[in-house]
C-alpha atoms as a PDB file:
ATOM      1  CA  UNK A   1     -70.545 -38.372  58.741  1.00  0.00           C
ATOM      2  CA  UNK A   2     -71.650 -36.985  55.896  1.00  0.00           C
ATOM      3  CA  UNK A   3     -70.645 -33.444  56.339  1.00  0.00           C
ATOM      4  CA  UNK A   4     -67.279 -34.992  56.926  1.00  0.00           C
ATOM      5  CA  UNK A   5     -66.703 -36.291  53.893  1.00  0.00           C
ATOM      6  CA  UNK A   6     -68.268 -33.520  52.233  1.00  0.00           C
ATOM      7  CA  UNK A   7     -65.695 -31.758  53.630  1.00  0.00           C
ATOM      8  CA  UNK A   8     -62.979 -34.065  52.140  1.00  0.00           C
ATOM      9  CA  UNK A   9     -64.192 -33.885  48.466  1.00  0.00           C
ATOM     10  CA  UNK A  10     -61.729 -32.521  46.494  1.00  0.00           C
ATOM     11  CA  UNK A  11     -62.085 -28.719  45.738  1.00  0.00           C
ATOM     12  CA  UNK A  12     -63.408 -28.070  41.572  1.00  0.00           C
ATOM     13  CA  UNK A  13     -63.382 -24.631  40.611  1.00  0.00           C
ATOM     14  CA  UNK A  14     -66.289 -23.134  39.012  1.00  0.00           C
ATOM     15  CA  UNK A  15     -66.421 -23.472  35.273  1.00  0.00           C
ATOM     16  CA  UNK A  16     -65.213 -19.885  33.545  1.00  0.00           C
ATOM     17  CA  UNK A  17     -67.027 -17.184  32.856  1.00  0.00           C
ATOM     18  CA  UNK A  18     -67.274 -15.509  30.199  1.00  0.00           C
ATOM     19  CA  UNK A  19     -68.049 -11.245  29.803  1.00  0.00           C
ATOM     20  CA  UNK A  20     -68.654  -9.475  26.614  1.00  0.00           C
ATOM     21  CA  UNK A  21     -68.510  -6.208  27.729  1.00  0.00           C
ATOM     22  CA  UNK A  22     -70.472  -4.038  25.464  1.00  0.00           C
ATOM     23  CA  UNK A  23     -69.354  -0.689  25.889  1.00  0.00           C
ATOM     24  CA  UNK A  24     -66.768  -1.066  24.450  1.00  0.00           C
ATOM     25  CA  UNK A  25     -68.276  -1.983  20.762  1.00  0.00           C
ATOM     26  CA  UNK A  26     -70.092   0.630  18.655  1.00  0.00           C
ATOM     27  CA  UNK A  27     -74.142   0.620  18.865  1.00  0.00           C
ATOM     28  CA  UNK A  28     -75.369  -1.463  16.738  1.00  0.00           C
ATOM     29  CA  UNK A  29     -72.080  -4.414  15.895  1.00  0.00           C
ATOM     30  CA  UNK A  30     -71.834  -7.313  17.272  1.00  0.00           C
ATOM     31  CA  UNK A  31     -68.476  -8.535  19.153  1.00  0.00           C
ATOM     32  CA  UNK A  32     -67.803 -11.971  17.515  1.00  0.00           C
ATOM     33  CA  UNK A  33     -66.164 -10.361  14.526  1.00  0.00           C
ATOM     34  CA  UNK A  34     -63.979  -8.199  15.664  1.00  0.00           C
ATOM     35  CA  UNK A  35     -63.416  -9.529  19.558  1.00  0.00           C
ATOM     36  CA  UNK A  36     -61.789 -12.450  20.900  1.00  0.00           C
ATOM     37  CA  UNK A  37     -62.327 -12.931  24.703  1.00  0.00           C
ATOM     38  CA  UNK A  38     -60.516 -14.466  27.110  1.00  0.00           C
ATOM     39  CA  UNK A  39     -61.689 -16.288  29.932  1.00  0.00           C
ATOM     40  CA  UNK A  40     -61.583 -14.835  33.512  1.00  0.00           C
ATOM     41  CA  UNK A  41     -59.599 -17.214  35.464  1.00  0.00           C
ATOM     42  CA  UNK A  42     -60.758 -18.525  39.326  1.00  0.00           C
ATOM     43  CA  UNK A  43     -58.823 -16.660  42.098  1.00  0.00           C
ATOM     44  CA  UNK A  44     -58.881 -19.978  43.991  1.00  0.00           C
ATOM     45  CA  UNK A  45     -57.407 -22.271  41.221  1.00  0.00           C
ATOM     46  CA  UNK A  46     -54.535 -19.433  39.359  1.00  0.00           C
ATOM     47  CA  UNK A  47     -54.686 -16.639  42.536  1.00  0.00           C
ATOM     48  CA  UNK A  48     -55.888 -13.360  41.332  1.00  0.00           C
ATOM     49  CA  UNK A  49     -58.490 -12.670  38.918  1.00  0.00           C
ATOM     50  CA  UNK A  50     -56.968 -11.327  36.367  1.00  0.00           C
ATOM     51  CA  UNK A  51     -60.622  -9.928  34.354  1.00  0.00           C
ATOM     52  CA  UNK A  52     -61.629 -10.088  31.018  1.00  0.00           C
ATOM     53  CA  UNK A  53     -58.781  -9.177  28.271  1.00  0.00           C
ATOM     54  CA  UNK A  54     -59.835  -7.600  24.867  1.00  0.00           C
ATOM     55  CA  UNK A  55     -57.735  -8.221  22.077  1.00  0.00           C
ATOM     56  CA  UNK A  56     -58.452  -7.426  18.286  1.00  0.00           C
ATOM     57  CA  UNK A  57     -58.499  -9.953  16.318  1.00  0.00           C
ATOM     58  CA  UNK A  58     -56.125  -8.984  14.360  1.00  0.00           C
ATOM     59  CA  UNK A  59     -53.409  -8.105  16.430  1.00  0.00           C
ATOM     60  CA  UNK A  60     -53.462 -12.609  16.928  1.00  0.00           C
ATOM     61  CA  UNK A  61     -52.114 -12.623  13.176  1.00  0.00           C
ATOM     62  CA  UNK A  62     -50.014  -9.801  12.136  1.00  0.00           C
ATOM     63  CA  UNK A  63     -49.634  -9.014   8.651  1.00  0.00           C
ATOM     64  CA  UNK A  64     -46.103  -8.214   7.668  1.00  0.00           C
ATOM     65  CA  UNK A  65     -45.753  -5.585   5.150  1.00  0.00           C
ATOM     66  CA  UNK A  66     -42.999  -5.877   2.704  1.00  0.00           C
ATOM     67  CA  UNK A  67     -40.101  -3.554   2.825  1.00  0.00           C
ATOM     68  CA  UNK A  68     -39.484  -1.175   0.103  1.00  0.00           C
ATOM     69  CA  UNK A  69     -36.045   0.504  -0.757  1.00  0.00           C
ATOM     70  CA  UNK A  70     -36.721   3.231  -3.246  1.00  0.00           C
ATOM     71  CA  UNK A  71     -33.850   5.875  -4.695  1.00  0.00           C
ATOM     72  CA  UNK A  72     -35.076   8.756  -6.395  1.00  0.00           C
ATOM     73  CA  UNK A  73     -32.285  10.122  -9.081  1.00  0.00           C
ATOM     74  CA  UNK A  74     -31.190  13.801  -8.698  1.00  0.00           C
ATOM     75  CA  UNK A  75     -31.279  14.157 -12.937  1.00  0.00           C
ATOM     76  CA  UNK A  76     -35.166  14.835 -13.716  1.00  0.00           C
ATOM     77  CA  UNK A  77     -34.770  11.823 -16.468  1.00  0.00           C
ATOM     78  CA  UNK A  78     -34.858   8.540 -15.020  1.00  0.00           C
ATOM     79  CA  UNK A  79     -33.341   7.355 -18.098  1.00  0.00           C
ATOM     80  CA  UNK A  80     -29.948   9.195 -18.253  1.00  0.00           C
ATOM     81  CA  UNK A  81     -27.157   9.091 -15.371  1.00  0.00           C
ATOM     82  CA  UNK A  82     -25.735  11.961 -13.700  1.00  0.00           C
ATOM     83  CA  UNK A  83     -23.222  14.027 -15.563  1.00  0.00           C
ATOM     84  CA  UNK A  84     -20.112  14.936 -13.188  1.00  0.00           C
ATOM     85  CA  UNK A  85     -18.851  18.544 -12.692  1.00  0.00           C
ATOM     86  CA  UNK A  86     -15.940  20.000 -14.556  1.00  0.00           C
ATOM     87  CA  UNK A  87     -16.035  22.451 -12.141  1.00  0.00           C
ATOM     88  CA  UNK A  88     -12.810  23.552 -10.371  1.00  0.00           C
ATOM     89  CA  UNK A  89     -14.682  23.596  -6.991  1.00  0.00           C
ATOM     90  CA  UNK A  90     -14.596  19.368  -7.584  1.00  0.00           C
ATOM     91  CA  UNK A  91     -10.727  19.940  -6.855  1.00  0.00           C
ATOM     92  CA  UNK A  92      -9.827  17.913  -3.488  1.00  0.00           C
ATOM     93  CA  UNK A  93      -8.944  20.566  -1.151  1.00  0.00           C
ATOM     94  CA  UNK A  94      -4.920  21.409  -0.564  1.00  0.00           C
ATOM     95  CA  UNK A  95      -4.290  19.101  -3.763  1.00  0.00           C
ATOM     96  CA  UNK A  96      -0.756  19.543  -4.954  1.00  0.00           C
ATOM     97  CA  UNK A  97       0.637  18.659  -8.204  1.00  0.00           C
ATOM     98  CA  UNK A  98       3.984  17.364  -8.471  1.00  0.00           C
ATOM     99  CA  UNK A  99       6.591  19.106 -10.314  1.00  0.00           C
ATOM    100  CA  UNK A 100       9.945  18.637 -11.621  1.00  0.00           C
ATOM    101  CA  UNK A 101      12.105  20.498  -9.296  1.00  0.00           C
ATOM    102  CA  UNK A 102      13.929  23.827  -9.872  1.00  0.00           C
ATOM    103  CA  UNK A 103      16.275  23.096  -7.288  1.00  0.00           C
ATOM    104  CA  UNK A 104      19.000  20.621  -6.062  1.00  0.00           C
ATOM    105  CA  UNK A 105      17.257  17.898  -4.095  1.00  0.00           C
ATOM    106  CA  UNK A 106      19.218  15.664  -1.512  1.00  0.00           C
ATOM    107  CA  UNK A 107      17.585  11.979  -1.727  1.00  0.00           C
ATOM    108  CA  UNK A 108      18.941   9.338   1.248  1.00  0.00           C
ATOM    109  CA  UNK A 109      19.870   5.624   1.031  1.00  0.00           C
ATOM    110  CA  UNK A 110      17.736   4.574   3.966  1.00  0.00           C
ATOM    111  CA  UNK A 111      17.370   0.746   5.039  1.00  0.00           C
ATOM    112  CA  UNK A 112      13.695  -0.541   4.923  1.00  0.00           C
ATOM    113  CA  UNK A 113      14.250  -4.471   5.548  1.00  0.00           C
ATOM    114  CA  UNK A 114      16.580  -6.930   5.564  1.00  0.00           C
ATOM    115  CA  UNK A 115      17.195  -6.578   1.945  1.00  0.00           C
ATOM    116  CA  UNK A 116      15.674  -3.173   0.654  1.00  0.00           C
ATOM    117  CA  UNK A 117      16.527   0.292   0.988  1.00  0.00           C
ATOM    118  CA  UNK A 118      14.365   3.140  -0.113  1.00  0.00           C
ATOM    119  CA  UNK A 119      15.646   6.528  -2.123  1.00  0.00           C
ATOM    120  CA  UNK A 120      13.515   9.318   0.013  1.00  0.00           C
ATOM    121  CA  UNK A 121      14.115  12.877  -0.720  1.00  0.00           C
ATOM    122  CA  UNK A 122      14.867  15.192   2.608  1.00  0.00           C
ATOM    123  CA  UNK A 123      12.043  16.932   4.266  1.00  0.00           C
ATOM    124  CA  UNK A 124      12.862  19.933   2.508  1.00  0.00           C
ATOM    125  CA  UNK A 125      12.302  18.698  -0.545  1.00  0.00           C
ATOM    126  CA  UNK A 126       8.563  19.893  -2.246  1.00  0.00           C
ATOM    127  CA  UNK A 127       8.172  15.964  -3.034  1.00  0.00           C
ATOM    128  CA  UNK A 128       8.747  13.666   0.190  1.00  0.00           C
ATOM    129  CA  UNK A 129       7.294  10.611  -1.712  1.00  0.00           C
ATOM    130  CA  UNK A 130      10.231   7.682  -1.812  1.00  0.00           C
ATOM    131  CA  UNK A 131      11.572   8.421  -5.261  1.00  0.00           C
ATOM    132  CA  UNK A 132      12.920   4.368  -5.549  1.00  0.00           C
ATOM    133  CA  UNK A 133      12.350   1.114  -3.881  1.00  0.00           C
ATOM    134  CA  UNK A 134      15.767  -1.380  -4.234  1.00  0.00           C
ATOM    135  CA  UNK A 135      15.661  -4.553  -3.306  1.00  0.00           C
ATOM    136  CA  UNK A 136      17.988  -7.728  -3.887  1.00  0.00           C
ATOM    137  CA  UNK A 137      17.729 -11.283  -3.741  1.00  0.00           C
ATOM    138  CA  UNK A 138      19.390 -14.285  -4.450  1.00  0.00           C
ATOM    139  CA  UNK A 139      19.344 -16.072  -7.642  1.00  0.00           C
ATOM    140  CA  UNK A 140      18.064 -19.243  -7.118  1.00  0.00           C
ATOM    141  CA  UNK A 141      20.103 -21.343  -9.720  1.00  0.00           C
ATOM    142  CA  UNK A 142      23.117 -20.027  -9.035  1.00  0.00           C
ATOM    143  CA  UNK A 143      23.415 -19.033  -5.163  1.00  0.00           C
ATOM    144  CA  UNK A 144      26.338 -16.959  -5.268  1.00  0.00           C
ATOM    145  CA  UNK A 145      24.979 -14.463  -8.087  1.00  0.00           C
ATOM    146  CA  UNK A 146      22.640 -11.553  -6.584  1.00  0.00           C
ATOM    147  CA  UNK A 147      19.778  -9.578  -8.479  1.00  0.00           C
ATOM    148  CA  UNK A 148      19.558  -5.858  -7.521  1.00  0.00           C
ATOM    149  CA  UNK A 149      16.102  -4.421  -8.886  1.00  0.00           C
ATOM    150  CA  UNK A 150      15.032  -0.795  -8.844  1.00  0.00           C
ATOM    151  CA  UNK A 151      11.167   0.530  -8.618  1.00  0.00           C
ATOM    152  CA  UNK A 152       9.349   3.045  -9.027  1.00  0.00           C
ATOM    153  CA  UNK A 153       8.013   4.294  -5.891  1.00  0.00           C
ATOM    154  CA  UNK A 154       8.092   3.230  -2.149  1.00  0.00           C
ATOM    155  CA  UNK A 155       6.878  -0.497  -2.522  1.00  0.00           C
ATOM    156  CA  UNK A 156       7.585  -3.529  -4.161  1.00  0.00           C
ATOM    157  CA  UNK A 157       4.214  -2.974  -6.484  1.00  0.00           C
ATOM    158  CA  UNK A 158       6.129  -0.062  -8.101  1.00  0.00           C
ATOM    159  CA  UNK A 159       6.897  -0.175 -11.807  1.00  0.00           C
ATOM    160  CA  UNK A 160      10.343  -1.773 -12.697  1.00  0.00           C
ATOM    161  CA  UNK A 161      12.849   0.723 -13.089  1.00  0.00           C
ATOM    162  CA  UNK A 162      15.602  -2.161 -14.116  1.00  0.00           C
ATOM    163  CA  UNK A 163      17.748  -4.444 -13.062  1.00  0.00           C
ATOM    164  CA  UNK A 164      20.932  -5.969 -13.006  1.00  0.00           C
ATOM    165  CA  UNK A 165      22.840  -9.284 -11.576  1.00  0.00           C
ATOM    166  CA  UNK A 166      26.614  -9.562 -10.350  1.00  0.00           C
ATOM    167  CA  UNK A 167      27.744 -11.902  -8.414  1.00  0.00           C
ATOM    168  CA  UNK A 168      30.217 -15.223  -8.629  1.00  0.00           C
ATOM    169  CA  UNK A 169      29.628 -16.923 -11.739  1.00  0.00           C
ATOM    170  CA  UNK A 170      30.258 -18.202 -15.316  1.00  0.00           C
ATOM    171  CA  UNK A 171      27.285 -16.320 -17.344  1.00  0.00           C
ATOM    172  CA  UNK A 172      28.445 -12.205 -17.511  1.00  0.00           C
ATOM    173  CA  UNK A 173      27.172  -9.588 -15.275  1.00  0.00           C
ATOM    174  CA  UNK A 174      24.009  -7.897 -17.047  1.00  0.00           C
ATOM    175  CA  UNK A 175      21.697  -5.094 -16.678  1.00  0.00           C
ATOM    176  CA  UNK A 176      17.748  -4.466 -17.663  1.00  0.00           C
ATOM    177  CA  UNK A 177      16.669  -0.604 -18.112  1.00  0.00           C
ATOM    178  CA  UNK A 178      13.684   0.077 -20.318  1.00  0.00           C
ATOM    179  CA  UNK A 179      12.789  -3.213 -21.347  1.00  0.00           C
ATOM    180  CA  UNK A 180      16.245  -4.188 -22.829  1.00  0.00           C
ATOM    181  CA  UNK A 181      18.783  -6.168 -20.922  1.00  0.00           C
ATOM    182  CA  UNK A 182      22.427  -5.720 -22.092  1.00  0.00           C
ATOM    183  CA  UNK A 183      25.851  -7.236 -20.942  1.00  0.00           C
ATOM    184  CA  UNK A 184      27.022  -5.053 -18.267  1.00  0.00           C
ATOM    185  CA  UNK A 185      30.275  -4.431 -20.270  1.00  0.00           C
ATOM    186  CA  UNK A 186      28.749  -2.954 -23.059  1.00  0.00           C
ATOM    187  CA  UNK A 187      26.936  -0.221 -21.039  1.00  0.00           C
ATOM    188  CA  UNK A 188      28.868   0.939 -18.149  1.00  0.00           C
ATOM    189  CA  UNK A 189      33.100   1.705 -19.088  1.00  0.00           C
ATOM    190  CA  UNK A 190      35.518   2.414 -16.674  1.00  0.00           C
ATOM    191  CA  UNK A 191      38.497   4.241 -17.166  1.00  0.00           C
ATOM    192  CA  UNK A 192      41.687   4.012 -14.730  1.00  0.00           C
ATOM    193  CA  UNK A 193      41.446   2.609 -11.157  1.00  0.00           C
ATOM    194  CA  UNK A 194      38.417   1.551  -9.822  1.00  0.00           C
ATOM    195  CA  UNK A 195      38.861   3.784  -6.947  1.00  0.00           C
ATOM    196  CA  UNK A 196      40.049   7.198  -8.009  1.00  0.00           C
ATOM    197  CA  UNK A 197      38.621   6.511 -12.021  1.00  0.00           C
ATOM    198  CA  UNK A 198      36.760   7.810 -14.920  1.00  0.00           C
ATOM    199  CA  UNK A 199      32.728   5.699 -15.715  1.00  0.00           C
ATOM    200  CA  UNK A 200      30.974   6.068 -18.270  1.00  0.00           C
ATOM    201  CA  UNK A 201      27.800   5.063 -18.856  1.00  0.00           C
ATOM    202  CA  UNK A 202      26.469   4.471 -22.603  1.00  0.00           C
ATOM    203  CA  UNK A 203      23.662   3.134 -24.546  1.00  0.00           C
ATOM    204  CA  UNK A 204      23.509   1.916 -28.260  1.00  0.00           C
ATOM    205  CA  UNK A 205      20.968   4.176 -30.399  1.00  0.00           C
ATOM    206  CA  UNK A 206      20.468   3.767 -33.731  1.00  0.00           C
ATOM    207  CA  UNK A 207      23.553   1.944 -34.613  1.00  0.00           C
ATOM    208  CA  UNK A 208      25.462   4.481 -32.627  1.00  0.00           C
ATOM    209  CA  UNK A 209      26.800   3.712 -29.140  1.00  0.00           C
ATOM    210  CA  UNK A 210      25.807   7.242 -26.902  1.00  0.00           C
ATOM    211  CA  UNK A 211      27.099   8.606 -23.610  1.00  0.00           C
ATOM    212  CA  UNK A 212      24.496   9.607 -21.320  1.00  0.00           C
ATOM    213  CA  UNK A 213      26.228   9.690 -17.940  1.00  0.00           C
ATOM    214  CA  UNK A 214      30.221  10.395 -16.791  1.00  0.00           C
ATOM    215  CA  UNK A 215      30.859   9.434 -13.555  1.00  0.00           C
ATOM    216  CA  UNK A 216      33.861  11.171 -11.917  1.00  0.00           C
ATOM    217  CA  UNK A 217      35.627   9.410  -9.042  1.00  0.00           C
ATOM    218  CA  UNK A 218      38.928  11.585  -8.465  1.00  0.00           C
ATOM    219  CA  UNK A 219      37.470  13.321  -5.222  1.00  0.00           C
ATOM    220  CA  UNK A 220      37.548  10.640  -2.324  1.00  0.00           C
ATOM    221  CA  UNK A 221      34.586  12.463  -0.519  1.00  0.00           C
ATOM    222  CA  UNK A 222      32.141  13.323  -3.456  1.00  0.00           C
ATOM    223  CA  UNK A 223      31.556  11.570  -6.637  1.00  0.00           C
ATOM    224  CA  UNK A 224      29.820  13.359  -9.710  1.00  0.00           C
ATOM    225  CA  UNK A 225      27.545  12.525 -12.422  1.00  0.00           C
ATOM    226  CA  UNK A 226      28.011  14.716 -15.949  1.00  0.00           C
ATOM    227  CA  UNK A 227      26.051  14.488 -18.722  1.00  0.00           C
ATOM    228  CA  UNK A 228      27.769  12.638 -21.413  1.00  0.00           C
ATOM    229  CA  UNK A 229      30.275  15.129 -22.802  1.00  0.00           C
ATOM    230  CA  UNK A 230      31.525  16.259 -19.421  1.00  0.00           C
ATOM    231  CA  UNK A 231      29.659  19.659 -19.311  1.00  0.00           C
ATOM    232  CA  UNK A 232      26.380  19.903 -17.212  1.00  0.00           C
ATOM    233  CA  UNK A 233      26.617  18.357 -13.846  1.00  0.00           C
ATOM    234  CA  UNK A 234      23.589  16.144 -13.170  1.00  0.00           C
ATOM    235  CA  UNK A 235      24.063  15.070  -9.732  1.00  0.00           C
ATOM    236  CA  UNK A 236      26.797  14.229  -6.903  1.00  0.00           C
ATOM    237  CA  UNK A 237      26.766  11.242  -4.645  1.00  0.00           C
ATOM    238  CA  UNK A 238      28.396  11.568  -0.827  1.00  0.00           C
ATOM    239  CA  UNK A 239      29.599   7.530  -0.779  1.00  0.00           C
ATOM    240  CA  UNK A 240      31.364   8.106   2.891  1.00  0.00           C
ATOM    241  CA  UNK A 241      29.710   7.894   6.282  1.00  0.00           C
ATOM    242  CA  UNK A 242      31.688   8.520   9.896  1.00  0.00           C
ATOM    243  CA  UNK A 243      31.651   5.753  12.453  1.00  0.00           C
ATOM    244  CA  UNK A 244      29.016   5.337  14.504  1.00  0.00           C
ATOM    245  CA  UNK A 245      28.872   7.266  18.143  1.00  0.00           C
ATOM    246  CA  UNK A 246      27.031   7.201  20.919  1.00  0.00           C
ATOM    247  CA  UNK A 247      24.055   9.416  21.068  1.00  0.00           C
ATOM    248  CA  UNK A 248      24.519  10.306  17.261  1.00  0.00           C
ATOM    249  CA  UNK A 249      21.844   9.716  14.186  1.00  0.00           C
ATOM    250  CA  UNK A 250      23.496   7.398  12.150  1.00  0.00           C
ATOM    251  CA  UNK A 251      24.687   8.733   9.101  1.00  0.00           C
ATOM    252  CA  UNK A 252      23.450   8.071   5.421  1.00  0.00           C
ATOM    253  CA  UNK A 253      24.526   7.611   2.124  1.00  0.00           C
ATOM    254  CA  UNK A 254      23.019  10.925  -0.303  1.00  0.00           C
ATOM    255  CA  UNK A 255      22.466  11.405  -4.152  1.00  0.00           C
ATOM    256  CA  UNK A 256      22.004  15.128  -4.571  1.00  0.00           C
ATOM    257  CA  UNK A 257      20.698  15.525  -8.162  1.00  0.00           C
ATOM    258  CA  UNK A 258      20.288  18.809 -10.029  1.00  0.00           C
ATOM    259  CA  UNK A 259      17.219  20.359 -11.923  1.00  0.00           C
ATOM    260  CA  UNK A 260      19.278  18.813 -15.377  1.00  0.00           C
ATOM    261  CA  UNK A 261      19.583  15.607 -13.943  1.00  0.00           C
ATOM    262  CA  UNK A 262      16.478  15.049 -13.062  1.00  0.00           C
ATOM    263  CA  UNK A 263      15.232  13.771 -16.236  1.00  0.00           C
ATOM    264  CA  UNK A 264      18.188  11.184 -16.347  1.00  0.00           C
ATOM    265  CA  UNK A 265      17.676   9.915 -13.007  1.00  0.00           C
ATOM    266  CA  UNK A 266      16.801   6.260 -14.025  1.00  0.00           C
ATOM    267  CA  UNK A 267      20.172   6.054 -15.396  1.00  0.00           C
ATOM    268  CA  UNK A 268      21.657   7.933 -12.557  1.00  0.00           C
ATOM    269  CA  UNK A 269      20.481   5.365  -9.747  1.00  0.00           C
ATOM    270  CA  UNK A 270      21.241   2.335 -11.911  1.00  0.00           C
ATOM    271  CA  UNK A 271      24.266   3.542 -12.331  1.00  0.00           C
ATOM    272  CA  UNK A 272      25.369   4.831  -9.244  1.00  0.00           C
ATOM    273  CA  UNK A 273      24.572   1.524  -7.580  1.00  0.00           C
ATOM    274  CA  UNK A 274      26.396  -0.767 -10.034  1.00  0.00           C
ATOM    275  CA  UNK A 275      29.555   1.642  -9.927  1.00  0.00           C
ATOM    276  CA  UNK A 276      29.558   1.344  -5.847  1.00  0.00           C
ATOM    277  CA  UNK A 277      29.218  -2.777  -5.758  1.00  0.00           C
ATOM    278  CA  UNK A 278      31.778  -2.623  -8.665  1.00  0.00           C
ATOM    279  CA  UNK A 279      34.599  -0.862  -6.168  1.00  0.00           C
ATOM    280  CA  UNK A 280      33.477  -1.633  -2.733  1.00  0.00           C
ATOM    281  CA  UNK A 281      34.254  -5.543  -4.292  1.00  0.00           C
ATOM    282  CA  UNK A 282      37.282  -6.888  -2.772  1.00  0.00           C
ATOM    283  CA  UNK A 283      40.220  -7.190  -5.177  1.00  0.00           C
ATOM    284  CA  UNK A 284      43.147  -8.645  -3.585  1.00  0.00           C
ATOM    285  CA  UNK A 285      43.600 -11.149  -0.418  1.00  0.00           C
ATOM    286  CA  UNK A 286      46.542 -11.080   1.719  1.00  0.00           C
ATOM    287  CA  UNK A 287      48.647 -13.286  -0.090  1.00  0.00           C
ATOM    288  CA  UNK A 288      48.198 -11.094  -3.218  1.00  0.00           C
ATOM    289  CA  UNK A 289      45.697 -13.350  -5.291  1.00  0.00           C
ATOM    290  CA  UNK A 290      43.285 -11.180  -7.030  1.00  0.00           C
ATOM    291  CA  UNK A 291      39.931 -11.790  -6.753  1.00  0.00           C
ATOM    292  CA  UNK A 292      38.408 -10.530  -9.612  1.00  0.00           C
ATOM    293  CA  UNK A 293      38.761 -13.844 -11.139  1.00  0.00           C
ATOM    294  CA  UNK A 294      35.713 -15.263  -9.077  1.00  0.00           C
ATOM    295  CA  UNK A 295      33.474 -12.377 -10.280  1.00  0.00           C
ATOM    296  CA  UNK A 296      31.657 -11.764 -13.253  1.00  0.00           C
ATOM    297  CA  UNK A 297      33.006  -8.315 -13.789  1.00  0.00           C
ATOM    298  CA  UNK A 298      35.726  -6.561 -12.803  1.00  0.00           C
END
């Protein structure tokens, strides 16, 4: 009876033992500094034994050390910054500066968006930047009036070249080029037909009205651009595309402007593009009403 219910006592493990093994401490120092034990667990409560662990003390409580970011200057004085090189070997590699050209170049009128169209110069040309960036838009006060703008460049950041604004209404057609807007009449002449006719182009300076530009428009095919008393050719514009075929790049419009012209070409693409919404504007309907009437130039 009593061996039975000896035998139905609940197992206790035996209380844990501690080890301090003392090889492993120098002769002469004593463990409780520098040793924290950890108790030996009984295989019949946790399975295995898994012995006596020996961990420093310290290892319990890291201490972080803080991070340091140090630069050392290449001058020897701490006090002064580094001087840059003037050297030529500080040149970018292959770096070409852009020149006026010596030659004819042939720019295109190619379409961009809905309502832009970027000047770019042919591959040949030893500049293939976009020389201008024209947009239009609408003017919002008087919706039947359009705003053509010219920039410098390929994007819409680019420095205004000018402006001007045609369209249907009461206030005269008018256009901006360095800084100074003018009534369009004042600056830009024509002489016979719109179609087969004389331009010219012509700024007030010092009291004194001056030609810069003669546009020449007897040639159905080419158009040309003189300098203002008819004797240096500045450039030639190719208004006249084919219709469209199968298979077959499309076609575009092209300003070829000479080595002279190249210093007038603000006036030269202002002009050009005033000039070409000036003639391609219908005139006359089929009943023989003229149309210039509705337009603020003509």
């Amino acid at each position: 009876m009593d061996s039975a219910a000896a035998d139905e006592r609940p197992f206790s493990p035996p209380p844990p033992s501690y080890h301090e093994p003392a090889s492993l401490l120098p002769d002469g120092e004593s463990g409780s500094s520098a040793i924290t034990q950890i108790p030996a667990v009984s295989r019949a409560a946790e399975g295995p034994s898994v012995g006596t662990a020996i961990v420093p003390s310290s290892s319990l409580s890291p201490q972080v050390e803080p991070v340091v970011l140090t630069w050392v200057p290449q001058n020897d004085d701490p006090h002064t910054s580094p001087v840059p090189s003037t050297s030529h070997t500080d040149v970018p590699p292959n770096y070409v500066v852009a020149q006026a050209p010596t030659k004819p170049v042939t720019y295109m009128f190619s379409p961009f968006s809905h309502d832009t169209m970027l000047l770019i110069p042919s591959a040949a040309s030893p500049d293939t930047r976009p020389k201008y960036h024209i947009s239009v838009r609408m003017n919002c006060f008087i919706p039947s009036s359009f705003i053509t703008t010219v920039r410098a460049g390929a994007t819409n950041e680019g420095s205004v070249i000018g402006d001007f604004e045609m369209g249907i209404a009461d206030t005269p057609a008018t256009v901006m080029i360095r800084g100074k807007e003018y009534p369009m009449m004042d600056v830009l002449k024509r002489h016979g037909s719109r179609l087969t006719g004389s331009w010219k182009w012509r700024f007030f300076q010092n009291g004194v009205k001056i030609q810069r530009l003669f546009w020449d428009y007897q040639e159905q095919s080419v158009k040309k651009c003189y300098s203002g008393d008819k004797k240096v050719l500045y450039a030639t514009f190719m208004p006249l595309t084919p219709m469209r075929v199968p298979g077959a790049p499309v076609q575009l419009q092209t300003l070829t402007v000479m080595p002279p012209g190249q210093d007038y070409f603000d006036d030269i693409i202002l002009s050009i593009l005033i000039i070409e919404r000036w003639r391609l504007t219908p005139i006359k309907s089929r009943d023989k009403n003229d149309y210039r009437i509705m337009f603020n130039y003509g």
